[in-house]
C-alpha atoms as a PDB file:
ATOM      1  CA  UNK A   1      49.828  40.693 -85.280  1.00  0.00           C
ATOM      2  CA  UNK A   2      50.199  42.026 -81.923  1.00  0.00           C
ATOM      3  CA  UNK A   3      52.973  39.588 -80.689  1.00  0.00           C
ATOM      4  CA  UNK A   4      53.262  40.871 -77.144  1.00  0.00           C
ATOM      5  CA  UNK A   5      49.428  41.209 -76.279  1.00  0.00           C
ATOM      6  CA  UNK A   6      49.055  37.328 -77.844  1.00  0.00           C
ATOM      7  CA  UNK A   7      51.925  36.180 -75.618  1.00  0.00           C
ATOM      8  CA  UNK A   8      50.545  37.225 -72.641  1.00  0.00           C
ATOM      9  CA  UNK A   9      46.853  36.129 -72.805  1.00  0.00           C
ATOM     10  CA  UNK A  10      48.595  32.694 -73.845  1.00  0.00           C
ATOM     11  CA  UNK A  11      50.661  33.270 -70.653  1.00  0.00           C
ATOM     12  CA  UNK A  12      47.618  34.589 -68.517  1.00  0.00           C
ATOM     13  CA  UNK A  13      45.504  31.301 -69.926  1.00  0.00           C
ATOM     14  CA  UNK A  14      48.126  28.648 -69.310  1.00  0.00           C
ATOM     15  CA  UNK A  15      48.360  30.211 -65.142  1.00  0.00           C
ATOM     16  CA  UNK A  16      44.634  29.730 -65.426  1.00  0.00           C
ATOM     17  CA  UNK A  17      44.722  26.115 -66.500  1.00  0.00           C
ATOM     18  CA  UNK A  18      47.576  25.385 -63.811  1.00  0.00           C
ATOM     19  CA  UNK A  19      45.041  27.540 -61.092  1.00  0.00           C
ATOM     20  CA  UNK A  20      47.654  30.239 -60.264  1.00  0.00           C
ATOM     21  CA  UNK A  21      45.504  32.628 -60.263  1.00  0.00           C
ATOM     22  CA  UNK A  22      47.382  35.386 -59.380  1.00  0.00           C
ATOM     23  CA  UNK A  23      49.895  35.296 -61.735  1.00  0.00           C
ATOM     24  CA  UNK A  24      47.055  34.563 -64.688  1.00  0.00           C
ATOM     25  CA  UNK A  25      45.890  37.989 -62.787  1.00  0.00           C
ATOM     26  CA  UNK A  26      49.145  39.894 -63.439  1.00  0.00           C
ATOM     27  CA  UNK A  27      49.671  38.361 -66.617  1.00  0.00           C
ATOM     28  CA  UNK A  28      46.040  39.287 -67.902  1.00  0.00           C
ATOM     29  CA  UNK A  29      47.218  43.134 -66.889  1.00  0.00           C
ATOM     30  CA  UNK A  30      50.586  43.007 -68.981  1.00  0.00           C
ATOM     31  CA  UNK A  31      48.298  41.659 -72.061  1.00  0.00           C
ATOM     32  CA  UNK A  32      45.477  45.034 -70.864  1.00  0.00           C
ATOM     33  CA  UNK A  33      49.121  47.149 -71.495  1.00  0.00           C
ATOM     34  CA  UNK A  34      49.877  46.370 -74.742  1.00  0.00           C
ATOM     35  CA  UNK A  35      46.160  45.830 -76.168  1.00  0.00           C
ATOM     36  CA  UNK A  36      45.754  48.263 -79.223  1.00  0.00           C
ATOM     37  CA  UNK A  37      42.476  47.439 -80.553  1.00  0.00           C
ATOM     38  CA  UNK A  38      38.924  47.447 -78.959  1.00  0.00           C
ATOM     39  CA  UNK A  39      38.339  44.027 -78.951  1.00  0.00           C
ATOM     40  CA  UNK A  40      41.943  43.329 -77.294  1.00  0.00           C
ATOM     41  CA  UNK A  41      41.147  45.911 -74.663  1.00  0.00           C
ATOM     42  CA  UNK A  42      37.591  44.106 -74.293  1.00  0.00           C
ATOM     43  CA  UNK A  43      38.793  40.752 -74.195  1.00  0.00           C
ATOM     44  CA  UNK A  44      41.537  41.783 -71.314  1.00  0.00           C
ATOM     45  CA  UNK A  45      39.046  43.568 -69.490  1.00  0.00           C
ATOM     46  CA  UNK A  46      36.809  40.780 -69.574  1.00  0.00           C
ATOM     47  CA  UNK A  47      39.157  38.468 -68.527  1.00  0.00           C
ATOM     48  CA  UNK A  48      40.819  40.424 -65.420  1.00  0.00           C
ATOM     49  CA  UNK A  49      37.209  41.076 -64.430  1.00  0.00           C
ATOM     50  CA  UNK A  50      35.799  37.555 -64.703  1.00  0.00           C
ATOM     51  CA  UNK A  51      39.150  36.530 -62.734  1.00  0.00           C
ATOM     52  CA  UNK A  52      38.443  39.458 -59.853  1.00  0.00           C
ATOM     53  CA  UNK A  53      34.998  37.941 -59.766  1.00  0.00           C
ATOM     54  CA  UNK A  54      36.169  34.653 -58.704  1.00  0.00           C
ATOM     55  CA  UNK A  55      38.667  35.895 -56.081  1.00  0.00           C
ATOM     56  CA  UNK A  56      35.903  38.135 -54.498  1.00  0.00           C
ATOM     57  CA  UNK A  57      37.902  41.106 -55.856  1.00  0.00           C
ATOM     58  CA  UNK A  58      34.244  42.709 -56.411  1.00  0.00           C
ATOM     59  CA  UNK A  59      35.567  46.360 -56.484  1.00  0.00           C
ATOM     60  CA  UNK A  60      37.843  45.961 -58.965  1.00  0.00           C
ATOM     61  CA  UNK A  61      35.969  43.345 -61.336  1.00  0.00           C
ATOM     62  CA  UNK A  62      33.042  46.214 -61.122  1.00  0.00           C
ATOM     63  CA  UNK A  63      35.463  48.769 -62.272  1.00  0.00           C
ATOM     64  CA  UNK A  64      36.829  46.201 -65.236  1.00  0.00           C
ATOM     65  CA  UNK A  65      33.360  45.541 -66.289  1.00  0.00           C
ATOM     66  CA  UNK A  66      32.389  49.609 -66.484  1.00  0.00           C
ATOM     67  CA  UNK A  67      35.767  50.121 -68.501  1.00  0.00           C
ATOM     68  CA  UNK A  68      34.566  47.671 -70.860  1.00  0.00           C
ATOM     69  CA  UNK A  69      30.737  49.426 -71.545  1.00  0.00           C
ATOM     70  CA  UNK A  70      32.757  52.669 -72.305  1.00  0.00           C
ATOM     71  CA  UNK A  71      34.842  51.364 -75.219  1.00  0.00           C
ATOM     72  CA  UNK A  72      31.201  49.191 -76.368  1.00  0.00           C
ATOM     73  CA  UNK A  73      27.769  47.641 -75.141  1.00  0.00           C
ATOM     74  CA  UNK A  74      28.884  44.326 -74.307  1.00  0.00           C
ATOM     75  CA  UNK A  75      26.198  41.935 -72.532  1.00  0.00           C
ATOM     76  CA  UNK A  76      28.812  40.162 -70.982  1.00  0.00           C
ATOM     77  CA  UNK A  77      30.097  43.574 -68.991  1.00  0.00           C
ATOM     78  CA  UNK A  78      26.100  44.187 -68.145  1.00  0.00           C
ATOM     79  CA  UNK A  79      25.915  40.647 -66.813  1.00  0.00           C
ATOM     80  CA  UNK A  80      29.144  40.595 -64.477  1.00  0.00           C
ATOM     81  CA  UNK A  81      28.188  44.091 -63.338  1.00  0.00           C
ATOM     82  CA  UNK A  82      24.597  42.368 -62.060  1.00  0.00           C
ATOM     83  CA  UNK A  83      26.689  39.450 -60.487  1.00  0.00           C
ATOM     84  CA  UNK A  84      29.125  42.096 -58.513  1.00  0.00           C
ATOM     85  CA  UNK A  85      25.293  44.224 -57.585  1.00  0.00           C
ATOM     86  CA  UNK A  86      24.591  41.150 -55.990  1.00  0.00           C
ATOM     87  CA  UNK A  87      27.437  40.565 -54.366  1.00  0.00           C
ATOM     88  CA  UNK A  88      27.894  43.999 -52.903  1.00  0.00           C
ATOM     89  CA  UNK A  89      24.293  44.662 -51.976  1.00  0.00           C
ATOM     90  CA  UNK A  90      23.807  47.110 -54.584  1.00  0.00           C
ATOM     91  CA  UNK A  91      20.105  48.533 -55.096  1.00  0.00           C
ATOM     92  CA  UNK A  92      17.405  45.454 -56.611  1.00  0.00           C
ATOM     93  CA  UNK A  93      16.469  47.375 -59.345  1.00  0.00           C
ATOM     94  CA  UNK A  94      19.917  48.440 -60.663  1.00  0.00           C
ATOM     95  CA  UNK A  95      20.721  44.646 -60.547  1.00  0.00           C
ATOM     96  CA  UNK A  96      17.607  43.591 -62.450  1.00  0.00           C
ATOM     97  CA  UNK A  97      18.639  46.280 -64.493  1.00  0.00           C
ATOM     98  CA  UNK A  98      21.857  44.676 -65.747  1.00  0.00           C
ATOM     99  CA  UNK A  99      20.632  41.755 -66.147  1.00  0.00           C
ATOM    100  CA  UNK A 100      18.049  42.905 -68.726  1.00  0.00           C
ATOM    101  CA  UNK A 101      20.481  45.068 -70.531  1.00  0.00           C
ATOM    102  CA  UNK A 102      22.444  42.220 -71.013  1.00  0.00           C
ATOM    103  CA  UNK A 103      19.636  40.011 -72.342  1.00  0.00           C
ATOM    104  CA  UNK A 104      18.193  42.961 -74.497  1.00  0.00           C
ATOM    105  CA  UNK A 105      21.710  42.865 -76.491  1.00  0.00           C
ATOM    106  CA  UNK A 106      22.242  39.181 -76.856  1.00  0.00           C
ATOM    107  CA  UNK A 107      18.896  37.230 -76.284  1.00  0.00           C
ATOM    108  CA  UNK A 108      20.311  33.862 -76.164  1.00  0.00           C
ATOM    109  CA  UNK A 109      22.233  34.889 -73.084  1.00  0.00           C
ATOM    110  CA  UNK A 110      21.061  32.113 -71.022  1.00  0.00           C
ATOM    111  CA  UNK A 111      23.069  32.744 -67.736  1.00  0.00           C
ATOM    112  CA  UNK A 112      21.910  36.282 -67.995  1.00  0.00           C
ATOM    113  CA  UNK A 113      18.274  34.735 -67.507  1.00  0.00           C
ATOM    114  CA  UNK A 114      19.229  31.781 -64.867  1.00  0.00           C
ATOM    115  CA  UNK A 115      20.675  34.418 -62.687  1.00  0.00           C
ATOM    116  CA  UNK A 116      17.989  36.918 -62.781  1.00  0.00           C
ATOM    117  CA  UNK A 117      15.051  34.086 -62.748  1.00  0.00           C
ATOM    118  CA  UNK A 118      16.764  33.181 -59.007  1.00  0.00           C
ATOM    119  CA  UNK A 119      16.998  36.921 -57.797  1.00  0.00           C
ATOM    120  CA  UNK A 120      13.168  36.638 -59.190  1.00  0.00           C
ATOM    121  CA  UNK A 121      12.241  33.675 -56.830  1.00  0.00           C
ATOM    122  CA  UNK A 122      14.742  35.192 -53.792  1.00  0.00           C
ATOM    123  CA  UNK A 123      12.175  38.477 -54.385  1.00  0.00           C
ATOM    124  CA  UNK A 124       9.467  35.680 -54.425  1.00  0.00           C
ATOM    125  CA  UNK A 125       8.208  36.974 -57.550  1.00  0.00           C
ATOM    126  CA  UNK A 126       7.237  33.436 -58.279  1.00  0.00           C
ATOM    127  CA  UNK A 127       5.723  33.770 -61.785  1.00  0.00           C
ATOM    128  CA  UNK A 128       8.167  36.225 -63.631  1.00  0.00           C
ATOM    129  CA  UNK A 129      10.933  33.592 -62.393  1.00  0.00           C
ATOM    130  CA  UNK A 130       8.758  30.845 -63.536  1.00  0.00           C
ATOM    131  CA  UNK A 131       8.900  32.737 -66.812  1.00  0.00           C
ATOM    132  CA  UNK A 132      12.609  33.061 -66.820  1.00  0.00           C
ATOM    133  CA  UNK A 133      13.162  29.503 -66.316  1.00  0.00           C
ATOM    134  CA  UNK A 134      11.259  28.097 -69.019  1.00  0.00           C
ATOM    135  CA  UNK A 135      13.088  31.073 -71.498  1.00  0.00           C
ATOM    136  CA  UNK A 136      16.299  29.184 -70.036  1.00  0.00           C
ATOM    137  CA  UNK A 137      15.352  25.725 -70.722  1.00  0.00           C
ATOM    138  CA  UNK A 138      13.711  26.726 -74.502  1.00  0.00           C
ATOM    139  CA  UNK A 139      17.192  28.067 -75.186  1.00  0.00           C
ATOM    140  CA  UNK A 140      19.160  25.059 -73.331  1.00  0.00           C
ATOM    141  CA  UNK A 141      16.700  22.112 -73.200  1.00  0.00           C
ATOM    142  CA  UNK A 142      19.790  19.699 -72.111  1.00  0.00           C
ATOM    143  CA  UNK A 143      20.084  22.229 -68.832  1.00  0.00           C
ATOM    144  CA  UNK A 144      19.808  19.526 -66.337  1.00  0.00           C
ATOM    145  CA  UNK A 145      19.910  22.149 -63.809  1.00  0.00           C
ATOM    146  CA  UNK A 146      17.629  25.098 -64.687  1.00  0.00           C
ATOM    147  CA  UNK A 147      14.596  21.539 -64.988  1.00  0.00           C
ATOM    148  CA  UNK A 148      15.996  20.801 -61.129  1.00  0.00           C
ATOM    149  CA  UNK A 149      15.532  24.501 -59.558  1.00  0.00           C
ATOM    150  CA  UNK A 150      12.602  25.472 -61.758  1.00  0.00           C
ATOM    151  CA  UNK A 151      10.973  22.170 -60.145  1.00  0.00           C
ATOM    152  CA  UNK A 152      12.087  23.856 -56.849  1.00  0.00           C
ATOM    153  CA  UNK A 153      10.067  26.856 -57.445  1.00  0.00           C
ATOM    154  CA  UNK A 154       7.263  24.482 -57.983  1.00  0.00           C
ATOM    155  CA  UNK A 155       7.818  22.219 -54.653  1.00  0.00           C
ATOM    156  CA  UNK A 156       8.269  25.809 -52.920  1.00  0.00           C
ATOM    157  CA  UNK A 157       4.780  26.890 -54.737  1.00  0.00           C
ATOM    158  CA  UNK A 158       3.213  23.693 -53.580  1.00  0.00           C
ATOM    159  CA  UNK A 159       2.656  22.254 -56.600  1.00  0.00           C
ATOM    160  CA  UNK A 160       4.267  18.464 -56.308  1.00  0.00           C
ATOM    161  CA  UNK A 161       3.314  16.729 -59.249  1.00  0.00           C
ATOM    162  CA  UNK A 162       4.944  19.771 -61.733  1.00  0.00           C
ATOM    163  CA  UNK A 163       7.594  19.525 -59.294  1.00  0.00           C
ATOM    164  CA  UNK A 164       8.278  16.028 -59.652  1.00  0.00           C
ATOM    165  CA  UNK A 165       7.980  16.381 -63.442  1.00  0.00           C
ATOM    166  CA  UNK A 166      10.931  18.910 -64.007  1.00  0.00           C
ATOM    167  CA  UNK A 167      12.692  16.847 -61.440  1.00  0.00           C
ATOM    168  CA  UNK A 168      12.635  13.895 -62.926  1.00  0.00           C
ATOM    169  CA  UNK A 169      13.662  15.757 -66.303  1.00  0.00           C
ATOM    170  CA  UNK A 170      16.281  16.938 -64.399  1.00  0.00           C
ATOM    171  CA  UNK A 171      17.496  12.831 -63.648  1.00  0.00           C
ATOM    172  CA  UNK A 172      17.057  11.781 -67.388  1.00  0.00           C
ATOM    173  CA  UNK A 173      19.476  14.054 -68.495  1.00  0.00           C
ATOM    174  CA  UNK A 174      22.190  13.332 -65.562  1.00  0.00           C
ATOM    175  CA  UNK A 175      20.583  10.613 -63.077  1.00  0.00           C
ATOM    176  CA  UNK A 176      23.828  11.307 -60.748  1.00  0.00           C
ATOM    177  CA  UNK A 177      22.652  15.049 -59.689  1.00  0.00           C
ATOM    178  CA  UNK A 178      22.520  15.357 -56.169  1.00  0.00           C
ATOM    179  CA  UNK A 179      20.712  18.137 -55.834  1.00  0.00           C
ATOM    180  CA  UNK A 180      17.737  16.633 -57.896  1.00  0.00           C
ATOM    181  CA  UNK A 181      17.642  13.372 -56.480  1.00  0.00           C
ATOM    182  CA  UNK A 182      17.861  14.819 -53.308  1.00  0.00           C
ATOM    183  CA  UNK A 183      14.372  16.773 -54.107  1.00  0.00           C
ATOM    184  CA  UNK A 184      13.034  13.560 -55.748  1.00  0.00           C
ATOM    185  CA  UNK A 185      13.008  12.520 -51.551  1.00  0.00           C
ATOM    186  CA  UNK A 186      11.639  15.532 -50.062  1.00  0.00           C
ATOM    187  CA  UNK A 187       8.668  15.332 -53.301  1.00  0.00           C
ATOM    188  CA  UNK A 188       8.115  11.916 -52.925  1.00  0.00           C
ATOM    189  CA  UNK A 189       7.860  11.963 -49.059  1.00  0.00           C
ATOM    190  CA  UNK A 190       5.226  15.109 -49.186  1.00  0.00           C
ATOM    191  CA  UNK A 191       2.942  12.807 -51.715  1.00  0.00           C
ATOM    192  CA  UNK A 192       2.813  10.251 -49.228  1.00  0.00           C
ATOM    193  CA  UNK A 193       5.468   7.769 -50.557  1.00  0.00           C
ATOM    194  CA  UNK A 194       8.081   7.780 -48.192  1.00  0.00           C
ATOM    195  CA  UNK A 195       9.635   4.511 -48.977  1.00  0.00           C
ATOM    196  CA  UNK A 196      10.528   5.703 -52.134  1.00  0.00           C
ATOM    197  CA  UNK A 197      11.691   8.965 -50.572  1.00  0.00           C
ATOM    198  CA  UNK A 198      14.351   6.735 -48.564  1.00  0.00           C
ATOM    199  CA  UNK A 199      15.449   5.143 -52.081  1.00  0.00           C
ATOM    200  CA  UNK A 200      15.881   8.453 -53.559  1.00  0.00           C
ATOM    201  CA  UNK A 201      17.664  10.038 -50.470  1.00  0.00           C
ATOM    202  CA  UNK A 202      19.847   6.956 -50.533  1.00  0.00           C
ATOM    203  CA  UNK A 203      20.808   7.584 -54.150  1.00  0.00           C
ATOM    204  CA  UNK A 204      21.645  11.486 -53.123  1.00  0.00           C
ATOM    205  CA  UNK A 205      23.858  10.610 -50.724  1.00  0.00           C
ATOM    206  CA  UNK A 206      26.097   8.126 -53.116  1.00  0.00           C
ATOM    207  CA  UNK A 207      26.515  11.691 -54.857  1.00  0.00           C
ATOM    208  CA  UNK A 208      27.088  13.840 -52.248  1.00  0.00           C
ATOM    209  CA  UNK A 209      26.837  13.818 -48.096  1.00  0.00           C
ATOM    210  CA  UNK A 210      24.814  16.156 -46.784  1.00  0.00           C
ATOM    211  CA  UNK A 211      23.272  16.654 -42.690  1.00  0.00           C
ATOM    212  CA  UNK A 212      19.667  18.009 -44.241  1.00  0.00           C
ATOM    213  CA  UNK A 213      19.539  14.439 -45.820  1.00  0.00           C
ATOM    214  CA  UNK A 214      20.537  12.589 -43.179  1.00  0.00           C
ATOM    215  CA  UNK A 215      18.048  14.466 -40.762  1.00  0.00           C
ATOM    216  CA  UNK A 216      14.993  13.913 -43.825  1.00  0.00           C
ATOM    217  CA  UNK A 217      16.208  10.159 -43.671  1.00  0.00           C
ATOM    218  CA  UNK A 218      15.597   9.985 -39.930  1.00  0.00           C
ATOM    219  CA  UNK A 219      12.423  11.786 -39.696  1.00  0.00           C
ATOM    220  CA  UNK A 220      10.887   9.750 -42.478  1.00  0.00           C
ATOM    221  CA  UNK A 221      12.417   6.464 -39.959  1.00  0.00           C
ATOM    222  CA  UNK A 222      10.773   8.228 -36.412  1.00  0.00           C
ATOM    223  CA  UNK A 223       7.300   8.804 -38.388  1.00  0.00           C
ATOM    224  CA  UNK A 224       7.416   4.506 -39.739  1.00  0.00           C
ATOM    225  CA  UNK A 225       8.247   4.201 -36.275  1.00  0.00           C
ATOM    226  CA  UNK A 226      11.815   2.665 -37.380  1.00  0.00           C
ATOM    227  CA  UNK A 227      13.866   3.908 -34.512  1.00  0.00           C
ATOM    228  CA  UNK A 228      17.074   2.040 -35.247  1.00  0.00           C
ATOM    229  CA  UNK A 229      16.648   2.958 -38.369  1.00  0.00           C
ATOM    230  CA  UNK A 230      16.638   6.620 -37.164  1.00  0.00           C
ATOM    231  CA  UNK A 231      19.696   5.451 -35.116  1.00  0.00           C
ATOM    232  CA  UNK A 232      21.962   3.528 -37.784  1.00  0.00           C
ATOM    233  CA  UNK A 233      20.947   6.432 -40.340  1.00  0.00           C
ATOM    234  CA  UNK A 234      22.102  10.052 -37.776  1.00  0.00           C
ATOM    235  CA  UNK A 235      25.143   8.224 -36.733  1.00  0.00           C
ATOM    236  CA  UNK A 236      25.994   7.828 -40.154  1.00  0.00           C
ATOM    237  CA  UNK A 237      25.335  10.761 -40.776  1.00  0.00           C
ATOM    238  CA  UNK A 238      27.667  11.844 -37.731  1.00  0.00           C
ATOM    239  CA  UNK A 239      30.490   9.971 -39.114  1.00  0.00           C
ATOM    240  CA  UNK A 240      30.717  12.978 -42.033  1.00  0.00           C
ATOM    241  CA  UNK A 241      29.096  15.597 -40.237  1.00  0.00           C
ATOM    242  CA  UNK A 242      30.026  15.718 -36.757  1.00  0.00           C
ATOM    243  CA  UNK A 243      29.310  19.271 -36.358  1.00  0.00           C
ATOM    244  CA  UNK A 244      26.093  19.199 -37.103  1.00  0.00           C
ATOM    245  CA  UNK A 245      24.057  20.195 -34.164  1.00  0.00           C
ATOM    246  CA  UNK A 246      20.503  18.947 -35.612  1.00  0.00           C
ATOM    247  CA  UNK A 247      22.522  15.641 -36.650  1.00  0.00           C
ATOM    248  CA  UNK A 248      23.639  15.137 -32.494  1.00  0.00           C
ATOM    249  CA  UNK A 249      19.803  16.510 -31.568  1.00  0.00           C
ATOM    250  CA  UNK A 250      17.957  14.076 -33.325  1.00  0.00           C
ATOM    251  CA  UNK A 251      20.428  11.275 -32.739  1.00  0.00           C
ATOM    252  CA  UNK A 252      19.304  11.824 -29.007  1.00  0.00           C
ATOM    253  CA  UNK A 253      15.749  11.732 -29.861  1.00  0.00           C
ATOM    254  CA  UNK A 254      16.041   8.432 -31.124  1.00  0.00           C
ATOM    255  CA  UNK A 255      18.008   7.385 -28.265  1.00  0.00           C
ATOM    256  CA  UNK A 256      15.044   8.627 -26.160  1.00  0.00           C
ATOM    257  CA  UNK A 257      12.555   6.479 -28.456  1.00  0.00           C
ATOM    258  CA  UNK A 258      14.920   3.426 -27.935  1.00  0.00           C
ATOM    259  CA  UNK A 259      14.828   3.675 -24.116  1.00  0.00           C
ATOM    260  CA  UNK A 260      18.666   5.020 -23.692  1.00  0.00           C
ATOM    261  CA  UNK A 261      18.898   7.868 -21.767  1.00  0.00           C
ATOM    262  CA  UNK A 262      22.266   8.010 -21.219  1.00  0.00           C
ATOM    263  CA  UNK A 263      22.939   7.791 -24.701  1.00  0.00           C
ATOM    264  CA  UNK A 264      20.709  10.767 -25.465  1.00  0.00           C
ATOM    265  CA  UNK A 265      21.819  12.669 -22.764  1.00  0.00           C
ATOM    266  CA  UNK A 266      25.422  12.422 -24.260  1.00  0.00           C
ATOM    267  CA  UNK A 267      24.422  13.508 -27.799  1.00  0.00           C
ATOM    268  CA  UNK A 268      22.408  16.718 -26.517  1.00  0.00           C
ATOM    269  CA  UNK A 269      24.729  17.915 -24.422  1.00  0.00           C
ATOM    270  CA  UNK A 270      27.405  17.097 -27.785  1.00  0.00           C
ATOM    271  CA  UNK A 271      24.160  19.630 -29.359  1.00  0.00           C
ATOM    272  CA  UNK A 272      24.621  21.840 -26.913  1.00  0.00           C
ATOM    273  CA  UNK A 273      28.090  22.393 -27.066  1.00  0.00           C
ATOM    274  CA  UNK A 274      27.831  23.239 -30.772  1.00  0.00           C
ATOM    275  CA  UNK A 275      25.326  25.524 -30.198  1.00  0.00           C
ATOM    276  CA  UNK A 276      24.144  26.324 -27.226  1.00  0.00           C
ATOM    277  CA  UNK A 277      20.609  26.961 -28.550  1.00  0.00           C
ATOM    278  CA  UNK A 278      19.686  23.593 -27.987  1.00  0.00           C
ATOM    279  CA  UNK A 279      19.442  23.799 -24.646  1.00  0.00           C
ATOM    280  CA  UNK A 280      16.403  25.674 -25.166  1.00  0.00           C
ATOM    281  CA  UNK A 281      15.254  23.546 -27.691  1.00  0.00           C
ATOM    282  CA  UNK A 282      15.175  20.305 -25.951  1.00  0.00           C
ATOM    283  CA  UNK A 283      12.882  22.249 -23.108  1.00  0.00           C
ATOM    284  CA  UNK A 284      10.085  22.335 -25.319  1.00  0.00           C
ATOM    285  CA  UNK A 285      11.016  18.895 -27.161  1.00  0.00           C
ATOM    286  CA  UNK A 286       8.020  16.467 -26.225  1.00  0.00           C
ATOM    287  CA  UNK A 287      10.883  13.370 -26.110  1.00  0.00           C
ATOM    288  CA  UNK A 288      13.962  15.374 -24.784  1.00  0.00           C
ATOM    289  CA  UNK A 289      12.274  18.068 -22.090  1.00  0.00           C
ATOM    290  CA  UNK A 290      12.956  15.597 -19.536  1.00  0.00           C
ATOM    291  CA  UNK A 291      16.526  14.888 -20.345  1.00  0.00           C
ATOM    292  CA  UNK A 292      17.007  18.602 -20.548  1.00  0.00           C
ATOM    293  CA  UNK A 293      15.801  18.591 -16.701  1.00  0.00           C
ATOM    294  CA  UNK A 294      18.586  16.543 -15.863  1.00  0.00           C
ATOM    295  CA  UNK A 295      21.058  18.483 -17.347  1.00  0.00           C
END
């Protein structure tokens, strides 16, 4: 048994569990040191590289992950090098590359295809990362999140009612997902129910806070012509987002629609300061051009 190598990958593990990093970093080295055997070598390779990965070392986790293909073809090395391609801007094709080498050697490498199905729908190559999600979810079919962004590509594509579908696939398998319920409100809004949009917005948000749902919230409120609504929801919204230019913007929109010009005068000018865009903006805003006059 090679007592020294063990001791420090125990070592290097137990820094990762506490999250000093670093140290996990230099300990993971030591254990590289005294590795004899391939698979020691590999697994300490694959270990400092994975770790570089996560501290945006990208220069050295690519140089781990190529030390690691000369000692053996290891989909896991092909894979990280794709993730560091993307990372550094390398070429699309070397990328896409990588991540089919890695799939061609281990097949049920399902990260290998999540990753590559999203550079796929970034390239808006809609169909081959259609393809690449449903290989993802016939090899994981509890993946609550490959259902949620493969509906995505179909809300993006237009088509709701597949969208909905994987969404709400996405919800029976964890009904807390933000990101899905979130979607549920934009799909349910564009097929003319925006009630239930509100419901599922309001469930997103118990989840996770986030301006774009705030700002969906109030437009849905200004188109039922719910002003206050608009109101009470922005400065909520406010309260945990109070950098949000679009947040301030529309709050003074509403203030606008509820005869407060003061008010909405205050919050553009709070828009303007975070970016002084909206200045321009308001000019050619049918219910703020002629606060922006005044200003």
């Amino acid at each position: 048994m090679n007592v020294k190598y063990s001791n420090y990958m125990i070592l290097a593990n137990d820094f990762l569990q506490k999250d000093h990093l670093p140290k996990a970093r230099e300990a993971f080295h030591k254990s590289l040191a005294f590795a004899k055997t391939s698979k020691e070598k590999i697994d300490s390779l694959f270990e400092l590289a994975d770790l570089d990965l996560q501290l945006g070392y990208y220069e050295e986790a690519e140089k781990f992950f190529k030390k690691i293909l000369q000692i053996k073809d290891y989909p896991g090395a092909y894979y990280g090098l794709a993730l560091v391609g993307e990372n550094l801007g390398h070429p699309t094709d070397v990328i896409i590359k990588n991540y089919q080498e890695a799939i061609a050697l281990d097949p049920y490498y399902t990260k290998a295809y999540y990753y590559l199905a999203h550079l796929y729908f970034d390239l808006e190559d809609y169909a081959k990362a259609e393809e690449l999600f449903l290989q993802c979810i016939q090899l994981e079919p509890e993946d609550f999140v490959t259902y949620n962004d493969l509906g995505s590509l179909y809300e993006k594509n237009q088509v709701y009612d597949r969208a909905k579908k994987y969404f709400l696939k996405s919800l029976s398998l964890c009904p807390t997902y933000a990101k899905a319920l979130y979607n549920m409100g934009v799909i349910e809004n564009r097929l003319g129910n925006p009630r239930k949009a509100l419901d599922y917005y309001e469930k997103s948000l118990e989840e996770y806070s986030h301006p774009y749902t705030y700002l969906n919230m109030s437009a849905i409120y200004f188109a039922l012509k719910e002003d206050k609504n608009a109101k009470r929801i922005l400065i909520q919204g406010l309260a945990h987002h109070n950098d949000s230019v679009n947040l301030h913007f529309n709050l003074a929109c509403a203030y606008v629609h509820l005869g407060k010009p003061l008010k909405a005068r205050k919050e553009l000018k709070e828009a303007i300061k975070i970016n002084p865009r909206a200045e321009e903006w308001a000019k050619t805003d049918l219910d703020l051009k002629e606060i922006a006059k005044e200003l």
